[in-house]
Protein backbone atom coordinates (compact mmCIF):
# COMPACT_ATOMS: atom_id res chain seq x y z
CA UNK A 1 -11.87 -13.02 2.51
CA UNK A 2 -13.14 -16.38 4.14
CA UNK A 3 -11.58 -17.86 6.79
CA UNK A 4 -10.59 -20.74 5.10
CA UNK A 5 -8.34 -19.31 3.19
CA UNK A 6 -6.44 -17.38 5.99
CA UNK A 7 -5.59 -20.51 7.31
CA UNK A 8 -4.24 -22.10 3.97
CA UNK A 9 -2.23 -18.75 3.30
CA UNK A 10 -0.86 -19.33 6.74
CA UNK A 11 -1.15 -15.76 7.24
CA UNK A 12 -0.09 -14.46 10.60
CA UNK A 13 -1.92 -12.98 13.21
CA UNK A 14 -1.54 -9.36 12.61
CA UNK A 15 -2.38 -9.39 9.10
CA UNK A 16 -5.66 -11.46 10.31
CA UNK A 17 -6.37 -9.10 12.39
CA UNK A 18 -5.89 -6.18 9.30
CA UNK A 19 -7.65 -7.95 7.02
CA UNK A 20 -10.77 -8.40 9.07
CA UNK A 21 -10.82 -4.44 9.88
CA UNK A 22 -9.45 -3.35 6.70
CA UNK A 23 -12.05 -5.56 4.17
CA UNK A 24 -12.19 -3.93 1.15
CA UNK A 25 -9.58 -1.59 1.90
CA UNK A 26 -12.15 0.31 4.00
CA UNK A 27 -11.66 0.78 7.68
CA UNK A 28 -14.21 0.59 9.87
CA UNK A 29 -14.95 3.10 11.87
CA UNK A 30 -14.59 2.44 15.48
CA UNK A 31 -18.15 2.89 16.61
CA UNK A 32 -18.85 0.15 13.39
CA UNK A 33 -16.24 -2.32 14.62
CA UNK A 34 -17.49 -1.96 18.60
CA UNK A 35 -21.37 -1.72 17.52
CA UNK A 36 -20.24 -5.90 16.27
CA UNK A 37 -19.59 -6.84 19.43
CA UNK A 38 -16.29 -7.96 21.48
CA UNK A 39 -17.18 -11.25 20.90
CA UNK A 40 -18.31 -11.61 17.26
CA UNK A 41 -15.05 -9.91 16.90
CA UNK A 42 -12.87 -12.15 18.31
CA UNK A 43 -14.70 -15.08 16.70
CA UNK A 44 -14.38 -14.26 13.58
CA UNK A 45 -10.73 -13.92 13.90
CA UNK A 46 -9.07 -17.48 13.53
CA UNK A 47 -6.32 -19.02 15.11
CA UNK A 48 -6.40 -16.65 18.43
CA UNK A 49 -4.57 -18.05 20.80
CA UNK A 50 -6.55 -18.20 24.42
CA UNK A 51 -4.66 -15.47 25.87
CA UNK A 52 -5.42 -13.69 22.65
CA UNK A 53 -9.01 -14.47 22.79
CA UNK A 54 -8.98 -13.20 26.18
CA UNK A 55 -7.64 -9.66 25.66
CA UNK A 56 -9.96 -9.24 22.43
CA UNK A 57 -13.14 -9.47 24.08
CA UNK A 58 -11.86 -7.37 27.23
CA UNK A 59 -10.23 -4.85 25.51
CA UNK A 60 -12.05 -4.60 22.08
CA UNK A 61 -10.73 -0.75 21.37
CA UNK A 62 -7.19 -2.25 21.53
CA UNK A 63 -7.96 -4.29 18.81
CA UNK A 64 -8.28 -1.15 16.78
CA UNK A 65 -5.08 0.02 17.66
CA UNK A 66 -3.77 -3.45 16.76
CA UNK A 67 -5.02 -2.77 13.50
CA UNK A 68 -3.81 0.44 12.60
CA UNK A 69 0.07 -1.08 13.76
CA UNK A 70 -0.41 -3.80 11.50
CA UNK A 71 -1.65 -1.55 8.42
CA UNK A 72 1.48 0.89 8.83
CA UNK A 73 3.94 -2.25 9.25
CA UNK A 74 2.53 -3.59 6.01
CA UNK A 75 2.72 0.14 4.48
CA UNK A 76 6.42 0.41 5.59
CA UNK A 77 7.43 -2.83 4.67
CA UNK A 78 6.20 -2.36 0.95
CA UNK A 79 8.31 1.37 0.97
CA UNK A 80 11.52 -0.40 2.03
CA UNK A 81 11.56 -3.44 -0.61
CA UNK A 82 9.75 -1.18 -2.95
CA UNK A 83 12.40 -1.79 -5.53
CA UNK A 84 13.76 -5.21 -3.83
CA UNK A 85 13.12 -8.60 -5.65
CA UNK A 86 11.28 -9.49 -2.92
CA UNK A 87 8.68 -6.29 -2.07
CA UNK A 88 6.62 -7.41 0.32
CA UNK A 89 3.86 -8.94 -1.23
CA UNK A 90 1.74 -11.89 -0.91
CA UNK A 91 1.25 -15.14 -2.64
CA UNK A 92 -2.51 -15.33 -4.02
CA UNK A 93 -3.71 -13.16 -1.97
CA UNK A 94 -3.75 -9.00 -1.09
CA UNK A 95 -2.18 -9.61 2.01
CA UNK A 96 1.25 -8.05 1.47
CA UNK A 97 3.59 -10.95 3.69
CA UNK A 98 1.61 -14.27 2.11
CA UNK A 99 4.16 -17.42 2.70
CA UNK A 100 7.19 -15.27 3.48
CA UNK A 101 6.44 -15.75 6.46
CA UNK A 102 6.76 -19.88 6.23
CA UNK A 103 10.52 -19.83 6.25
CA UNK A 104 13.17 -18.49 8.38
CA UNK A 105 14.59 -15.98 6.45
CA UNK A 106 15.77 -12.25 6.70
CA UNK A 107 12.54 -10.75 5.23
CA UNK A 108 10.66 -13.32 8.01
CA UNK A 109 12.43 -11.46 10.47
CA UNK A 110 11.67 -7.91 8.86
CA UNK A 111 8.17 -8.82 8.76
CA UNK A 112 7.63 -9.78 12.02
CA UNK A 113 10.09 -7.22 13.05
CA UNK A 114 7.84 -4.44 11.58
CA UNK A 115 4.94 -5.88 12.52
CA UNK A 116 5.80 -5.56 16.01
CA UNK A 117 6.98 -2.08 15.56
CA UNK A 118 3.86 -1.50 14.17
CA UNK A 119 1.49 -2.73 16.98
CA UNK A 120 3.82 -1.32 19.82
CA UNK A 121 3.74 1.87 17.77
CA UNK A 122 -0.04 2.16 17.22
CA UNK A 123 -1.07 0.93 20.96
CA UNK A 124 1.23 4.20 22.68
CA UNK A 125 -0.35 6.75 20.45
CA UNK A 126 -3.52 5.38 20.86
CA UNK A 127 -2.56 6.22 24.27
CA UNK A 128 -1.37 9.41 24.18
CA UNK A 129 -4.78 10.41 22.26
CA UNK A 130 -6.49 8.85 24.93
CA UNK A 131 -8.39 6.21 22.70
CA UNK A 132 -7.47 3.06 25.23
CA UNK A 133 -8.85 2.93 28.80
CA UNK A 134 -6.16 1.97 31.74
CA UNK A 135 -3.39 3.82 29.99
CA UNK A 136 -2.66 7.55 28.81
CA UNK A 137 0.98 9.91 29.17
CA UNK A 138 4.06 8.94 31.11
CA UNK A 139 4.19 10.43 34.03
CA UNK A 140 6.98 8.47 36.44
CA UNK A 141 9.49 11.27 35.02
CA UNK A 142 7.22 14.12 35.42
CA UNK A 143 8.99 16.72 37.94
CA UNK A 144 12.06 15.98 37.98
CA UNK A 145 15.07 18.06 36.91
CA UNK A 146 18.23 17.51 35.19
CA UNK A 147 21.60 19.32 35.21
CA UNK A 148 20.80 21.72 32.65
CA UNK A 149 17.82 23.40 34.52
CA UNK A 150 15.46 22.08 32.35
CA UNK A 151 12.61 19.43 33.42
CA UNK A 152 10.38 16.81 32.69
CA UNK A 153 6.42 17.45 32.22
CA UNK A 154 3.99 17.71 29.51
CA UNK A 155 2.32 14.48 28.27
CA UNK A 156 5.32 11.86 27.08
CA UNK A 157 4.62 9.12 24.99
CA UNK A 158 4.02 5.80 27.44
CA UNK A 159 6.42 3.64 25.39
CA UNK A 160 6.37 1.38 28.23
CA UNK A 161 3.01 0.41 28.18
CA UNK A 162 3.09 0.08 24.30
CA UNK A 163 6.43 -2.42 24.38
CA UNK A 164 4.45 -4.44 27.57
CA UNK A 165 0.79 -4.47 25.88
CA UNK A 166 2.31 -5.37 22.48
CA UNK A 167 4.56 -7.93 23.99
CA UNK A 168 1.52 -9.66 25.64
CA UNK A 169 -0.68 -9.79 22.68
CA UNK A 170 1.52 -10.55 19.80
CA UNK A 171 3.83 -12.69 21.65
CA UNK A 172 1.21 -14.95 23.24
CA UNK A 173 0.26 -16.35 19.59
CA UNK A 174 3.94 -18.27 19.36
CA UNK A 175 3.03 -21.17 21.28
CA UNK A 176 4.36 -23.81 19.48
CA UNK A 177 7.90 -24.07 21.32
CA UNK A 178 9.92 -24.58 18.56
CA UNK A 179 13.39 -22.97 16.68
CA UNK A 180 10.92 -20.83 14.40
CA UNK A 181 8.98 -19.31 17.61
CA UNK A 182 12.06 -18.13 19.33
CA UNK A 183 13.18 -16.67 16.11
CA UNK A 184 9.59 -15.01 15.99
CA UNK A 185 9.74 -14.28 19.43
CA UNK A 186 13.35 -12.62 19.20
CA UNK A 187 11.98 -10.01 16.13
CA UNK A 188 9.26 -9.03 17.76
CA UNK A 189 10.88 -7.80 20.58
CA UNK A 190 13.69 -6.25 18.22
CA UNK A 191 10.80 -4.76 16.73
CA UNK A 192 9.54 -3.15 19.75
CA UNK A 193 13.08 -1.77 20.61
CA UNK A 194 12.96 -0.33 17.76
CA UNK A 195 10.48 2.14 18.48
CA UNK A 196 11.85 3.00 21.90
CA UNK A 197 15.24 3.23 20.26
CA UNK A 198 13.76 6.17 18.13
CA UNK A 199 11.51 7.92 20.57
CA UNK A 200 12.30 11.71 20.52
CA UNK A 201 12.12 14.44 22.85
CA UNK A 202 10.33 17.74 22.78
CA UNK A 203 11.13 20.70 24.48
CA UNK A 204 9.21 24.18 25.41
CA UNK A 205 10.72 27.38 27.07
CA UNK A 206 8.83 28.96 29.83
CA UNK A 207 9.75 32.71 31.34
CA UNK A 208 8.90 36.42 31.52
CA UNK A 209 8.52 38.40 28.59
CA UNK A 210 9.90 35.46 26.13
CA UNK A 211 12.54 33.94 28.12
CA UNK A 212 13.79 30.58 28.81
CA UNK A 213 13.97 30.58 32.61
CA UNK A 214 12.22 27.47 32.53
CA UNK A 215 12.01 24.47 30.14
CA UNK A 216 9.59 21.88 29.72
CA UNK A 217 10.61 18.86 27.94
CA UNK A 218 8.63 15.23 26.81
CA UNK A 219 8.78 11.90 24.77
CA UNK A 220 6.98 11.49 21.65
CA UNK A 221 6.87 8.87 19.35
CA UNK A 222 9.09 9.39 16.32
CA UNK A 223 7.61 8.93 12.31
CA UNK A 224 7.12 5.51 12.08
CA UNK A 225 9.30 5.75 8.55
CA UNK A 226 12.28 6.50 10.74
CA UNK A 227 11.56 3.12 12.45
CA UNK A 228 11.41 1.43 9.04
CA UNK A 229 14.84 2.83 8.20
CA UNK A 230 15.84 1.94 11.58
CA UNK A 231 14.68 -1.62 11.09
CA UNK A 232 16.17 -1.98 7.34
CA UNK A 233 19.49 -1.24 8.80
CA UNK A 234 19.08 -4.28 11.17
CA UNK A 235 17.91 -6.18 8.18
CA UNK A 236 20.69 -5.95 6.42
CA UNK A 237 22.77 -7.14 9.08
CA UNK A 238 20.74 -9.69 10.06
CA UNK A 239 22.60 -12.64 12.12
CA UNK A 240 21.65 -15.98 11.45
CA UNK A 241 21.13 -18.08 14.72
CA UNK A 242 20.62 -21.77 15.40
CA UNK A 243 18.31 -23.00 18.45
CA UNK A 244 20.22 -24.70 21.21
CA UNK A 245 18.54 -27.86 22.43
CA UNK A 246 17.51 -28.96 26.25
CA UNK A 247 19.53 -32.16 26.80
CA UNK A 248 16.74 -34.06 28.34
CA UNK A 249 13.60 -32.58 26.61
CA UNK A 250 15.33 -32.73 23.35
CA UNK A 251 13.53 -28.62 22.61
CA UNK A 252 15.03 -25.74 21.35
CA UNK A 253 15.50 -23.24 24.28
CA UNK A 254 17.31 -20.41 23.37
CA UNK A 255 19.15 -19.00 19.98
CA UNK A 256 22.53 -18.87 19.84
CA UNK A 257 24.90 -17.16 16.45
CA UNK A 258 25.92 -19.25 13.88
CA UNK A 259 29.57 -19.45 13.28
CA UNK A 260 30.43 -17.21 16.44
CA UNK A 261 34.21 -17.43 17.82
CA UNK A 262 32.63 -18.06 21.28
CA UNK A 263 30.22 -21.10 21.66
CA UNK A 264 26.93 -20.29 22.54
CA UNK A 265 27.34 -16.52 22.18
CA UNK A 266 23.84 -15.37 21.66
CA UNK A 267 22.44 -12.47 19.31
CA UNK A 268 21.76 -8.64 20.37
CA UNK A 269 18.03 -8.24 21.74
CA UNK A 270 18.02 -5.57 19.35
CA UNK A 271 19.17 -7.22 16.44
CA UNK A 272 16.91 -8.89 13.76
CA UNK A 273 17.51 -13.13 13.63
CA UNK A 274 16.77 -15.64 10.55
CA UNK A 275 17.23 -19.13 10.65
CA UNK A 276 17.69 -19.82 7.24
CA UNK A 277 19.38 -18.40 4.02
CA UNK A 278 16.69 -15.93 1.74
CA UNK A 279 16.06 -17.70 -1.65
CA UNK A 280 16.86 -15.32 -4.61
CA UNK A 281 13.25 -14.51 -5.25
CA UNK A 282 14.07 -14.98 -8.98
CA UNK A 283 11.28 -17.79 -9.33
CA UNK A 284 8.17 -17.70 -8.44
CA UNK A 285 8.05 -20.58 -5.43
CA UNK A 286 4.90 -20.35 -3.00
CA UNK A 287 6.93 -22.35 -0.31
CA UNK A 288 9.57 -19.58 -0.41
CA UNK A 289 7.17 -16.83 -0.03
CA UNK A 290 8.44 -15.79 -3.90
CA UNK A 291 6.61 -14.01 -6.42
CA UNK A 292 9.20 -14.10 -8.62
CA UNK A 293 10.34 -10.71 -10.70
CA UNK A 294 9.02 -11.94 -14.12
CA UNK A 295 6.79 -8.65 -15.05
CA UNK A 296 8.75 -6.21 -12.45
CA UNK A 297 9.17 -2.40 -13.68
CA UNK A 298 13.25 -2.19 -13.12
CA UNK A 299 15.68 0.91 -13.98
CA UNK A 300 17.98 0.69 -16.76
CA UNK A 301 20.50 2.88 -15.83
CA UNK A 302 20.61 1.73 -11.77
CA UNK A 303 22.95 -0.72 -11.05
CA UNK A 304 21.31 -1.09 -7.23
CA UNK A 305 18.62 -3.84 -6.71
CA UNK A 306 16.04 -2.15 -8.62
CA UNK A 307 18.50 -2.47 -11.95
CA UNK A 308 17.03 -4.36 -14.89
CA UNK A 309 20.70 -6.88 -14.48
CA UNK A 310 20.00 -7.55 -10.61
CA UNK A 311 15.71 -7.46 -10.46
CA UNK A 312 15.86 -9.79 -13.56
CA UNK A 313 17.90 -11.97 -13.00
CA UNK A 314 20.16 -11.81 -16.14
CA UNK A 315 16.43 -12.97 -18.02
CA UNK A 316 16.68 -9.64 -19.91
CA UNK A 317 13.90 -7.00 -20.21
CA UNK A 318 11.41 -5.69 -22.14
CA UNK A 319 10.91 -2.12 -23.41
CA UNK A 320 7.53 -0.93 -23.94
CA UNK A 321 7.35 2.87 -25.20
CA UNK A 322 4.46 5.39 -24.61
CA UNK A 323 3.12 9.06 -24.67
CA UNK A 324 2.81 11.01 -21.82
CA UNK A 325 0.67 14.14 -21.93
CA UNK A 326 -0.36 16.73 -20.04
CA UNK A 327 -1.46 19.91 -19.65
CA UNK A 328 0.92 22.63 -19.63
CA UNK A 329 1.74 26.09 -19.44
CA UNK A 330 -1.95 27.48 -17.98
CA UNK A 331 -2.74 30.85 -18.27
CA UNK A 332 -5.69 32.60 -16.43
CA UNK A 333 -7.17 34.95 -18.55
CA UNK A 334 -9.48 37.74 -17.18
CA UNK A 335 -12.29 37.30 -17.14
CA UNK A 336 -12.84 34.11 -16.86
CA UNK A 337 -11.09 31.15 -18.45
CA UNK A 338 -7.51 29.30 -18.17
CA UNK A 339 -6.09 28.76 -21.48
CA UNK A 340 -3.30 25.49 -21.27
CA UNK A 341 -1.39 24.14 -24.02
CA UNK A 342 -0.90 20.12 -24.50
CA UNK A 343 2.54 18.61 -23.74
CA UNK A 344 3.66 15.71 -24.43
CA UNK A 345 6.97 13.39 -24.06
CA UNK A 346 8.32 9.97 -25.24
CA UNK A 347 9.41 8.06 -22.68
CA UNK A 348 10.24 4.16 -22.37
CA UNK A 349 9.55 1.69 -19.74
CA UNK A 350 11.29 -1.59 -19.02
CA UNK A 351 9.79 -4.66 -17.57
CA UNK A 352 11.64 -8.34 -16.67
CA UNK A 353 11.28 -10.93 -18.62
């Protein structure tokens, strides 16, 4: 996709960054994307900020990582709002956040939320598989014993190193020092919590002849699905935050709850923040980051989100009935065939009007 129209889509700088290493939905191989150049890279990716530009051309395998967070936050975020109005998808484009991203709503936050997750995510098992340079396993814990007679060793996840790296690039590109930057700002580093929130730890027993005289326990990263719940959860209990204003500058410097008992009382670093009530989604509105649900496959018989009353919008559906068949009850006779029979069922699916 040209550059051009990244900038018109307003698409942000992790999904740049997929889009260029994922063209085609084909990933380039590492040795492809490094045989380019650090710096044909990094131009070709618009809207870097300087810091940004910076840390592409010196550390060109990161960018790799940075692209493997971003293409698992986009897979995760399309899994949770699979059957949302919303479901993560883009406007004109096969970049899955498109305009959501413009306003300052919940799924805003969830996107850059995940997004975060993703990068932080990608950069500490990158890490731990020893892809990066000037990073590999946690060892400030390695040694040391706890009550229980068990201690620390083996290679643990540097989650540290992910949350700081992450934090530096991603951050860096919300320079524009407004109320929609600190709200940015804010989910990313929920985002990053997130996975340190959900790191696990494994154990091994050490001993003579099977037994568990010694154990050796470390950190590794969780499934990154169990950060997507994780983050959903926030999600739905997103808190909606207005920027408080410097007196004298007259620009937003720090986010404080809407509506709290006590003034100024300021959101949970590890909650997710939105500025702005989420449209319905109903309509299709570019501005709003909506596709609308006109078309959307919906359940009859749920009455959740993914219900034909709730995804449609009391439109009313469609019903469109088929034939399904398949092969069926396969028998291997000797010697040397498989003999199947054809089954078949009616079955109806529903669309929104």
């Amino acid at each position: 996709m040209p550059a051009r129209k990244f900038k018109r889509l307003g698409i942000s700088l992790l999904l740049i960054i997929y889009c260029l290493l994922h063209s085609n939905g084909n990933f380039l191989a590492m040795s492809s994307v490094v045989a380019l150049g650090a710096s044909i890279i990094c131009n070709k990716i618009p809207g870097l900020a300087p810091a940004q530009r910076t840390i592409c051309q010196d550390r060109p395998n990161a960018i790799i990582a940075i692209g493997d967070g971003a293409k698992m936050g986009i897979g995760e975020c399309q899994y949770q709002f699979r059957q949302r109005r919303w479901n993560c998808t883009a406007i004109g484009s096969e970049s899955v956040f498109g305009h959501v991203v413009v306003v300052g709503s919940r799924e805003a936050a969830f996107t850059y939320g995940i997004s975060s997750a993703g990068v932080t995510y990608a950069i500490t098992q990158a890490c731990s598989r020893g892809n990066l340079t000037n990073c590999g396993c946690d060892r400030s814990k390695e040694g040391r014993y706890v009550p229980d007679g068990w201690k620390w060793g083996g290679c643990s996840a540097d989650i540290e190193f992910g949350m700081q790296f992450a934090r530096l690039f991603v951050d860096a590109r919300e320079i524009e020092g407004d109320a929609r930057s600190l709200m940015n700002l804010h989910n990313n580093r929920a985002g990053r919590k997130a996975v340190k929130a959900n790191m696990l730890t494994e154990c091994k027993c050490h001993g003579v002849s099977g037994s568990c005289s010694m154990k050796t326990c470390w950190t590794t990263l969780p499934a990154f699905r169990r950060v997507g719940e994780y983050l959903i959860k926030k999600y739905e209990v997103a808190r909606e935050v207005e920027a408080i204003r410097d007196r004298r500058a007259r620009r937003p410097i720090f986010l404080t709850l809407k509506r709290a008992k006590k003034p100024h009382k300021k959101p949970r670093r590890s909650d997710l923040v939105h500025l702005q009530k989420s449209p319905n989604y109903c309509e299709m509105d570019a501005s709003k980051g909506s596709l609308g649900t006109i078309g959307r496959k919906c359940n009859k018989t749920s009455v959740g989100a993914d219900g034909c009353d709730l995804m449609c919008c009391g439109r009313g559906y469609n019903t469109h009935q088929y034939t399904r068949t398949w092969q069926c009850n396969c028998k291997f006779h000797w010697c040397c065939y498989v003999n199947c029979n054809q089954c078949s069922e009616r079955t109806e699916e529903y669309t929104c009007k």
